[in-house]
Protein backbone atom coordinates (compact mmCIF):
# COMPACT_ATOMS: atom_id res chain seq x y z
CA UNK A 1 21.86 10.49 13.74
CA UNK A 2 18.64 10.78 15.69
CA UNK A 3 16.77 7.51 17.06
CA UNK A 4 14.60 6.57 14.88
CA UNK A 5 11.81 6.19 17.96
CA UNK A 6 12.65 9.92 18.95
CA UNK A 7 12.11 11.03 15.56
CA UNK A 8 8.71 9.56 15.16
CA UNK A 9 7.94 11.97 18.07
CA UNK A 10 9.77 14.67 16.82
CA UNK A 11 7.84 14.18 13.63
CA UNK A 12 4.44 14.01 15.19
CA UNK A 13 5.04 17.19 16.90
CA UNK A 14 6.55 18.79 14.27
CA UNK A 15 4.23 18.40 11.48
CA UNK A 16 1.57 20.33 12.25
CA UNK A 17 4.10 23.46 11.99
CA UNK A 18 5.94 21.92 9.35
CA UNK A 19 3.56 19.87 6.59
CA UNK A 20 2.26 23.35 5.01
CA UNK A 21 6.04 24.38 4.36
CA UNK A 22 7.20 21.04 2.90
CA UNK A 23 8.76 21.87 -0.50
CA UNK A 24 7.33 19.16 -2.93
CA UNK A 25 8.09 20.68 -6.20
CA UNK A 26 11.02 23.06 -7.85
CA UNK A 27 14.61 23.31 -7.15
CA UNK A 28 16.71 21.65 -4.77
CA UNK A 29 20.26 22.10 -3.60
CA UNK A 30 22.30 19.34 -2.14
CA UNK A 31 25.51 20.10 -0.14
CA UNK A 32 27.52 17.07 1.41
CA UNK A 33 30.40 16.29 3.58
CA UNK A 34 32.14 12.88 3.50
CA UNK A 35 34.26 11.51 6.17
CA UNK A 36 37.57 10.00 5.03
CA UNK A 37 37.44 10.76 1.57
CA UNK A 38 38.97 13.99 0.07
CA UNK A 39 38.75 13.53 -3.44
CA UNK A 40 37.15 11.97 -6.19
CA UNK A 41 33.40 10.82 -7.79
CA UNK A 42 30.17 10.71 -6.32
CA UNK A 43 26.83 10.13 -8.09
CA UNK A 44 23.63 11.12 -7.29
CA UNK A 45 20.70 8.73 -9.16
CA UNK A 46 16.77 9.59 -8.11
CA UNK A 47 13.55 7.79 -9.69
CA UNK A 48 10.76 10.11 -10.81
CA UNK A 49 7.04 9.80 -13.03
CA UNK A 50 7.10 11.29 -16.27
CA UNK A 51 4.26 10.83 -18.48
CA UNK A 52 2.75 7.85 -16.57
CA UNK A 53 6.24 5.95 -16.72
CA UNK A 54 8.79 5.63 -13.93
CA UNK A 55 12.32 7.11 -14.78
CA UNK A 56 16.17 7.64 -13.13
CA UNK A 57 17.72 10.77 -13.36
CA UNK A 58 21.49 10.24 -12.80
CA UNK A 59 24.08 12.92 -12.02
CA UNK A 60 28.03 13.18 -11.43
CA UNK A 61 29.95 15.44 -9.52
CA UNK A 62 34.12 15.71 -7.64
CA UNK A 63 34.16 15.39 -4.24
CA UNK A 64 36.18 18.52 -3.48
CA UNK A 65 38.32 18.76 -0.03
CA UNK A 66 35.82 16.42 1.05
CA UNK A 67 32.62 18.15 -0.21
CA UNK A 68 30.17 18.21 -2.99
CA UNK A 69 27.30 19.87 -4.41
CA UNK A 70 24.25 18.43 -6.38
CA UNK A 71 20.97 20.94 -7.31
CA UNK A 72 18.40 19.82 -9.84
CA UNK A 73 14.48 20.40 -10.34
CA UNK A 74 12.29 17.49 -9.41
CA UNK A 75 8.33 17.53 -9.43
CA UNK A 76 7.74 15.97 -6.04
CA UNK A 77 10.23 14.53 -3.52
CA UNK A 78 11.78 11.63 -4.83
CA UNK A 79 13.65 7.93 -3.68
CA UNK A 80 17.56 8.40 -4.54
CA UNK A 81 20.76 7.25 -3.37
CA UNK A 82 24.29 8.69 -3.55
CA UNK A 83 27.23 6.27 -4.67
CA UNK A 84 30.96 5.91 -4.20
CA UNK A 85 32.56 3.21 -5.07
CA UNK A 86 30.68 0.04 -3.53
CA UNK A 87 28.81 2.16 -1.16
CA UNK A 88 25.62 3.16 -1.72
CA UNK A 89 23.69 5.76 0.81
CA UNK A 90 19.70 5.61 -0.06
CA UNK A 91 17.89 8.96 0.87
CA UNK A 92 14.59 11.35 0.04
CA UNK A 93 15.43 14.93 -1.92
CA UNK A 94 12.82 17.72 -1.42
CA UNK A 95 12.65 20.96 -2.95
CA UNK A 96 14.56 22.70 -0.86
CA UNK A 97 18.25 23.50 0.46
CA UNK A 98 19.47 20.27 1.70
CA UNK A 99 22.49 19.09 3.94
CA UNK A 100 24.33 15.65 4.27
CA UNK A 101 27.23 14.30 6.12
CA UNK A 102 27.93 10.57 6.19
CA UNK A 103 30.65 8.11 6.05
CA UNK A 104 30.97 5.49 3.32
CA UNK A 105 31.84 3.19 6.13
CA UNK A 106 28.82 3.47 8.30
CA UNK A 107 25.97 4.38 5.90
CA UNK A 108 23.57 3.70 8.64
CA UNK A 109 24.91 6.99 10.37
CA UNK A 110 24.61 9.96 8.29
CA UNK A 111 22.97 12.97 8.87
CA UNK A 112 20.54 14.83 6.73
CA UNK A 113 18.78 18.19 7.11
CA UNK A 114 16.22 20.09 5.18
CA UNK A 115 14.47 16.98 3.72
CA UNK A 116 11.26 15.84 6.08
CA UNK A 117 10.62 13.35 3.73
CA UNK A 118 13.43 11.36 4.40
CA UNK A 119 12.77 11.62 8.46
CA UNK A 120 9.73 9.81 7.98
CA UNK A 121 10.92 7.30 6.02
CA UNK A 122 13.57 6.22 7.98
CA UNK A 123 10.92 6.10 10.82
CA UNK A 124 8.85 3.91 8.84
CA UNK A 125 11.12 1.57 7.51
CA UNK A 126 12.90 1.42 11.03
CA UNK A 127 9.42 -0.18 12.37
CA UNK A 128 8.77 -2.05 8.98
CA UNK A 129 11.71 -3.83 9.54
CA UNK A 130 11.99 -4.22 13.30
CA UNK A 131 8.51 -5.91 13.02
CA UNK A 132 9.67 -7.87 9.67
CA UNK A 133 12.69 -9.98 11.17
CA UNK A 134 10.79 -12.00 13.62
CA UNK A 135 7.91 -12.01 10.49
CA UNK A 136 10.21 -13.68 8.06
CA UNK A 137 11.36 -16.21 11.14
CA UNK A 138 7.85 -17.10 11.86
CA UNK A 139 7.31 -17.76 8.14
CA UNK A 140 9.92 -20.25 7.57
CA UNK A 141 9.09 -22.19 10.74
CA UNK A 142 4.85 -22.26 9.54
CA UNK A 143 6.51 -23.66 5.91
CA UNK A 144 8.31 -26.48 7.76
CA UNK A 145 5.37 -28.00 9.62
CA UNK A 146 2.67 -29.95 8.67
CA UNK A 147 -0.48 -28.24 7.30
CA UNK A 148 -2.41 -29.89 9.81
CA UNK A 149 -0.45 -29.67 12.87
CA UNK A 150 -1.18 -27.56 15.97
CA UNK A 151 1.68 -25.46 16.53
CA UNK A 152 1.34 -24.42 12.63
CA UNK A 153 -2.25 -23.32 13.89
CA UNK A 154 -0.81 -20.80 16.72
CA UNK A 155 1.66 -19.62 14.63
CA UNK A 156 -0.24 -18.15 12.04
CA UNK A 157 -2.27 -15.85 14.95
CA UNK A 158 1.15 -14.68 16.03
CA UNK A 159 2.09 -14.11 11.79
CA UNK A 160 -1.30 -12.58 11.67
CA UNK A 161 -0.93 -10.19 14.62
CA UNK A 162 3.01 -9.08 13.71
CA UNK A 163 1.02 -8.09 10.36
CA UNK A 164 -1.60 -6.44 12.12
CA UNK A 165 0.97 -4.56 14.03
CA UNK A 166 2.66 -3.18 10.58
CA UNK A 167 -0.51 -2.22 9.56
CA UNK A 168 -1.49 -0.16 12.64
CA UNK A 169 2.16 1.36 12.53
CA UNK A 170 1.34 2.89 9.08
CA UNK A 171 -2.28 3.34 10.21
CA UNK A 172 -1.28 5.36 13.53
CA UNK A 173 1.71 7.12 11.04
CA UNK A 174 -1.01 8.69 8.72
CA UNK A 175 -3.23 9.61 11.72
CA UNK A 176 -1.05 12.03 12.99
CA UNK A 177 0.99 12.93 9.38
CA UNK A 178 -2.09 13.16 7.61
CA UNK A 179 -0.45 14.94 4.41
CA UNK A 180 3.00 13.42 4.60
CA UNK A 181 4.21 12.55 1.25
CA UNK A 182 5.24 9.10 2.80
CA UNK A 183 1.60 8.23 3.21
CA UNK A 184 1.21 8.71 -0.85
CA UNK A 185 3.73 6.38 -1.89
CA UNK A 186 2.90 3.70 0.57
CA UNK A 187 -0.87 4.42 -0.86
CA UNK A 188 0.26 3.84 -4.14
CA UNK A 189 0.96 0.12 -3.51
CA UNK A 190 -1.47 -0.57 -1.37
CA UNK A 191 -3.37 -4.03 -0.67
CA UNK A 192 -6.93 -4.84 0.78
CA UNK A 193 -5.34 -6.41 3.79
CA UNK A 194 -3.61 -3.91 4.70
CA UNK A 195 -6.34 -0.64 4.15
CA UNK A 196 -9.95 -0.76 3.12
CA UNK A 197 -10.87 1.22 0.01
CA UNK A 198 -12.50 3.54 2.41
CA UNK A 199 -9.96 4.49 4.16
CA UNK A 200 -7.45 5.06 1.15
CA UNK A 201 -9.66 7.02 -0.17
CA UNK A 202 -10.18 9.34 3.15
CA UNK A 203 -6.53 9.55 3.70
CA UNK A 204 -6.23 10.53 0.04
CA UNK A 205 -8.79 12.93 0.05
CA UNK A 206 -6.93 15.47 2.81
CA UNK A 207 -4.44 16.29 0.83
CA UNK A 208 -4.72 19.97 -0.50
CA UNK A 209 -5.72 20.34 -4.21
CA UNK A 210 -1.99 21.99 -4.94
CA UNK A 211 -0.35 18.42 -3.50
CA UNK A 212 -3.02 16.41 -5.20
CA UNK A 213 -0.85 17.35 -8.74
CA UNK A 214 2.28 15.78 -8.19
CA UNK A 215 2.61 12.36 -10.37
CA UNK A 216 2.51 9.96 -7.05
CA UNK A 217 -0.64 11.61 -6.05
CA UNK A 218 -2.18 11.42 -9.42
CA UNK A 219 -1.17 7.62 -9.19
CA UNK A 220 -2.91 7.04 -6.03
CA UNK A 221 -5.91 8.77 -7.41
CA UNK A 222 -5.75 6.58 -10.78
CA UNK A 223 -5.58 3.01 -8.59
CA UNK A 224 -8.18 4.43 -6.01
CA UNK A 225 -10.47 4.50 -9.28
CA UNK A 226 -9.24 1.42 -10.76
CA UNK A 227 -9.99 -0.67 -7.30
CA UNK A 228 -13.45 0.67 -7.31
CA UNK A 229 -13.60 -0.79 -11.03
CA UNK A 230 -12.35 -4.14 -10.20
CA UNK A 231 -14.43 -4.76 -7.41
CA UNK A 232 -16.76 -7.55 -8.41
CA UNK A 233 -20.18 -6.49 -9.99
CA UNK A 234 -18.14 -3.89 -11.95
CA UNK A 235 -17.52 -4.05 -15.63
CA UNK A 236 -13.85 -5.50 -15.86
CA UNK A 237 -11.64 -2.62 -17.15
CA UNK A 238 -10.89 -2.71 -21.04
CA UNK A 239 -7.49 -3.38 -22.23
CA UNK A 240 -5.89 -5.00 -25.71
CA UNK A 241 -3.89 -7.73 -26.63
CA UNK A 242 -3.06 -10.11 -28.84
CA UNK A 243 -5.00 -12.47 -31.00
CA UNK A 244 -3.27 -15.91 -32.53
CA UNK A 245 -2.64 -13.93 -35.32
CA UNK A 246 -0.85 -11.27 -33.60
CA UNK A 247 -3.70 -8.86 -34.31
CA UNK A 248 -4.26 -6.05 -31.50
CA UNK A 249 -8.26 -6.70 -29.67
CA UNK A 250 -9.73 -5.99 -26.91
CA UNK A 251 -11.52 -7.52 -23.52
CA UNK A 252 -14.52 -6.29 -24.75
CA UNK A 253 -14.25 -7.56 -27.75
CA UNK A 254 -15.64 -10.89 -25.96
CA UNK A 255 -18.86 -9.37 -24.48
CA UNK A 256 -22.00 -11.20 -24.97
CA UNK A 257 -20.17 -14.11 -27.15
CA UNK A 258 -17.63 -15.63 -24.57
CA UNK A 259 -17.05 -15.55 -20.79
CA UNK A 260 -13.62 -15.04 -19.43
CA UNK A 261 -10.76 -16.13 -16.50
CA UNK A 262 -8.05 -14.06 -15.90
CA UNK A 263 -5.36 -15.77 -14.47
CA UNK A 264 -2.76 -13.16 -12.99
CA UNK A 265 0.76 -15.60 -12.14
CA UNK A 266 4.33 -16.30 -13.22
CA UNK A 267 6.65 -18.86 -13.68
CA UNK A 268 8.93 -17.97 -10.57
CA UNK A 269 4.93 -17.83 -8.96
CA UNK A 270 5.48 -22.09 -7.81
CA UNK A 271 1.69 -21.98 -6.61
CA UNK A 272 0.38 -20.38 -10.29
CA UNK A 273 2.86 -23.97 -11.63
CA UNK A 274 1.36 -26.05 -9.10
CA UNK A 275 -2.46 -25.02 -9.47
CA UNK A 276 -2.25 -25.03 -13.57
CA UNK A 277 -2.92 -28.34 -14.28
CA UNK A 278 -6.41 -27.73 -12.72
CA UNK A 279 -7.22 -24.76 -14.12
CA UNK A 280 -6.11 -26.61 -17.50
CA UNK A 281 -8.25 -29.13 -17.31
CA UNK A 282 -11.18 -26.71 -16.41
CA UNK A 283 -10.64 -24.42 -19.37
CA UNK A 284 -10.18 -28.12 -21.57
CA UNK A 285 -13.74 -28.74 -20.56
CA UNK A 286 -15.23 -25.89 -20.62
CA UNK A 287 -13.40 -24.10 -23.78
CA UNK A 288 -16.03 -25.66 -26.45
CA UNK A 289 -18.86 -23.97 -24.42
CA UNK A 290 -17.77 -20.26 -24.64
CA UNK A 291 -15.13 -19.91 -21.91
CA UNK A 292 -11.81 -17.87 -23.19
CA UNK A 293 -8.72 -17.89 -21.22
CA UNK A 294 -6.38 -15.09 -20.71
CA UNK A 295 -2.98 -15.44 -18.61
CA UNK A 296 -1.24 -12.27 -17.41
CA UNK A 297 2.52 -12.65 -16.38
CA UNK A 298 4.25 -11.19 -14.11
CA UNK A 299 8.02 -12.45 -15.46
CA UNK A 300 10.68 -10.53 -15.04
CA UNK A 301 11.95 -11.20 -18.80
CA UNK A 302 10.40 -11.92 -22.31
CA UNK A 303 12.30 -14.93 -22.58
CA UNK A 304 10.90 -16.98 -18.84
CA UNK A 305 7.77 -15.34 -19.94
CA UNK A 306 7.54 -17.74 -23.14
CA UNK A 307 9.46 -20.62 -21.65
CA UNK A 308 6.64 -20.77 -18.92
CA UNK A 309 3.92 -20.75 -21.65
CA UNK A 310 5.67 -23.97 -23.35
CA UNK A 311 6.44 -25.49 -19.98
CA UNK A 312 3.10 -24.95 -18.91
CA UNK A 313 1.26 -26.47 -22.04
CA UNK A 314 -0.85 -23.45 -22.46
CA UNK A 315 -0.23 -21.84 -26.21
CA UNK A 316 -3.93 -22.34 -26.96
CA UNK A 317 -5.02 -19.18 -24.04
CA UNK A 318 -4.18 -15.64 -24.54
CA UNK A 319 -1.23 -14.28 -22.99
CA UNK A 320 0.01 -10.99 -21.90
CA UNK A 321 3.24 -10.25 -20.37
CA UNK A 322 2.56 -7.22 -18.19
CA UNK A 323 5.98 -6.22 -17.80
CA UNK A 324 6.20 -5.58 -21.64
CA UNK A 325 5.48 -1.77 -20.92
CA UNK A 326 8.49 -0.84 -18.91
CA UNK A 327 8.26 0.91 -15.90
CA UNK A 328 4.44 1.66 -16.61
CA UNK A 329 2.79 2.80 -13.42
CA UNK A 330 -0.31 1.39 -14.25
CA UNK A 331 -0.18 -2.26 -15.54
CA UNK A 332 -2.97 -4.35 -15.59
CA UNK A 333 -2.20 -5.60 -12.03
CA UNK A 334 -3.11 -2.09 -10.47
CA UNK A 335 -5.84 -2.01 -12.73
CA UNK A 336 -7.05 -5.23 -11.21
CA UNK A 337 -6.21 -5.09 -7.68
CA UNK A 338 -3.49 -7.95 -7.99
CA UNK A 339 -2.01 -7.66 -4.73
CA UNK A 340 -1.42 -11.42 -4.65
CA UNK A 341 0.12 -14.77 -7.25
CA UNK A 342 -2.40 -16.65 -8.44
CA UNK A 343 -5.14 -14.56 -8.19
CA UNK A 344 -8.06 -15.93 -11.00
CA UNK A 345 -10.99 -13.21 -12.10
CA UNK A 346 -14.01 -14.59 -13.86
CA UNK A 347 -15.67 -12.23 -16.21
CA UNK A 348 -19.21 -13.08 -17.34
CA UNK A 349 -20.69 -12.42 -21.24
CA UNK A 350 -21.71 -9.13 -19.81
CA UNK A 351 -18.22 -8.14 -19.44
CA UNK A 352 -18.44 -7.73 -15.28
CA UNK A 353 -16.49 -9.20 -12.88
CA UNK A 354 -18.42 -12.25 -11.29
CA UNK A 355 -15.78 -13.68 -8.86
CA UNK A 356 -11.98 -13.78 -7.61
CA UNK A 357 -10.11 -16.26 -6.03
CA UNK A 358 -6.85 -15.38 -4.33
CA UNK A 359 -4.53 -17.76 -3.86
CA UNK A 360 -4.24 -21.35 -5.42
CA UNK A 361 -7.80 -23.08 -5.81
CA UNK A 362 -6.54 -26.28 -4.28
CA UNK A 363 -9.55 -27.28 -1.43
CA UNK A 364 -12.74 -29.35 -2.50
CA UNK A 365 -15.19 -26.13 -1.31
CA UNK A 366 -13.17 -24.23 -3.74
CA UNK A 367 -12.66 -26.15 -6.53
CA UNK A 368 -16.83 -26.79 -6.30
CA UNK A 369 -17.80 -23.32 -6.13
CA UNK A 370 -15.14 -22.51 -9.14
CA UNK A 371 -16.20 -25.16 -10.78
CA UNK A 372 -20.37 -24.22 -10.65
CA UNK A 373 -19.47 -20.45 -12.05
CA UNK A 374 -18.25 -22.04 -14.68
CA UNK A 375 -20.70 -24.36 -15.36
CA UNK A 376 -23.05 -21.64 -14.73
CA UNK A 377 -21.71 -19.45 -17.22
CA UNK A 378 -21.71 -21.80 -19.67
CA UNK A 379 -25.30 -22.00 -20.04
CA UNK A 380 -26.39 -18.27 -20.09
């Protein structure tokens, strides 16, 4: 296998030649080799968007003499993995003729030709992870000091310029690979710290009108337009749920009768636990003067979505689970810009976003100015 640092030059130098005749969409062919093992099962699994929902496509074949074949159709190149046994190989298809050799042993050395997509991932998340190991360290060390202390202080620069360093990795990637496909699925998950809206939107915006069709670049276009919607000043976008008596409505079903918080958490989320006895005892006061409450969870199942709502004492606020709509690429986290747990959204009679906070509202300057928009809103 190629070093990962000599393929992010190969890349760069490559892709001006190359990006044009990257196969995103039709058929592909998949011919592999694996060392040691002669006969038996592999299985190819890849995710794809169909109709705005994320979906796996799984697929069987004998390992002949050593060999196998896969070919399929696939509407823009897509995350997979082949599987034998316990061993699992992850990898990019294209549209195109593809070849693989690896060994189940040492996943971490196999070979693949014809897809560029996978080249440039494995450069990516070759620096994402050389950069995240002494990120993680860092992290644990700034959790076991005192909030106060010094060395906590100095730490979080050096936290804060590793991140800057990822960030300028992907930034410097998409310079030079200005239409990789890699650049679209990192856009679709994007986060303010990490890229203004600006510059998602320029990076978006030079790709060619035939690549701006596949699903993943219809995505990016859909939260590019949903950010701009949930910036504050903006109406708050429209979505339903349920009333007490599990009768569909909608957000703007409240407009000019009641002003809203939208309190974005879970119950694995131990700062949304820790901060909701304050943001209970804010909606207490202010819930006989118009204000409306509306949590949105993040749980990974039905069932620690309503035990949080009991533990938590909140039955009397609306509550959405946002994973209800499996695999939905668009839940009401993109549509909000939730890139972080808490995050609260105040939303005034008018129905437009007044103010965020990100992060638990724990400090006095906080809690003051939180505490005066609600008041505020209270009396127009």
């Amino acid at each position: 296998m190629r070093h990962p640092k000599k393929l992010y030059v190969i890349c760069m130098i490559m892709y001006s030649t190359v990006s044009f005749a990257q196969n995103w969409v039709g058929d592909f062919q998949l011919d592999g080799k694996v060392d040691s093992i002669e006969s038996g099962t592999i299985i190819l699994s890849y995710y794809y968007i169909v109709n705005d929902k994320f979906d796996v496509h799984s697929d069987t074949t004998a390992i002949v003499n050593g060999t196998f074949h896969f070919q399929g159709t696939i509407n823009e190149p897509v995350s997979g993995s082949l599987r034998i046994n316990d061993a699992e190989l992850p990898l990019f298809l294209e549209a195109t003729p593809m070849k693989i050799y690896f060994s189940p042993h040492n996943l971490e050395k196999y070979s693949l030709t014809g897809s560029l997509t996978d080249n440039e991932s494995r450069f990516i998340n070759y620096e994402f992870n050389r950069l995240s190991k002494p990120n993680n360290l860092l992290r644990d060390k700034i959790e076991a000091l005192d909030s106060l202390s010094h060395e906590r202080s100095i730490l979080l620069q050096t936290l804060d310029s590793l991140n800057l360093q990822r960030q300028r990795t992907f930034v410097d990637f998409a310079r030079v690979n200005p239409r990789s496909f890699m650049i679209l699925k990192y856009l679709s998950f994007f986060s303010p710290d990490w890229l203004s809206l600006q510059e998602a939107q320029n990076l978006y915006e030079a790709y060619t009108p035939e690549q701006k069709e596949v699903p993943t670049a219809k995505l990016v276009a859909q939260m590019i337009e949903h950010k701009k919607e949930s910036e504050i000043g903006k109406r708050a976008p429209d979505f339903e749920l349920m009333n007490k008596k599990n009768v569909a409505i909608h957000l703007s079903d409240f407009r000019k009768k009641n002003y809203v918080l939208l309190d974005f958490g879970a119950s694995w989320c131990s700062p949304c636990v820790s901060n909701t006895p304050y943001i209970k005892s804010c909606y207490n006061k202010y819930k006989n003067k118009g204000l409306i409450a509306i949590a949105i969870s993040k749980d990974h199942s039905e069932k620690d979505w309503k035990k949080g709502i009991e533990k938590n004492g909140t039955a009397d606020w609306y509550h959405i689970w946002d994973e209800a709509e499996q695999n939905s690429t668009m839940p009401l986290t993109k549509k909000y810009d939730i890139s972080c747990y808490p995050t609260y959204i105040l939303i005034n009679k008018d129905g437009r976003i007044i103010r965020k906070w990100i992060g638990t509202i724990t400090e006095d300057k906080d809690r003051k100015e939180f505490e005066a928009c609600l008041d505020k809103l209270s009396k127009e």
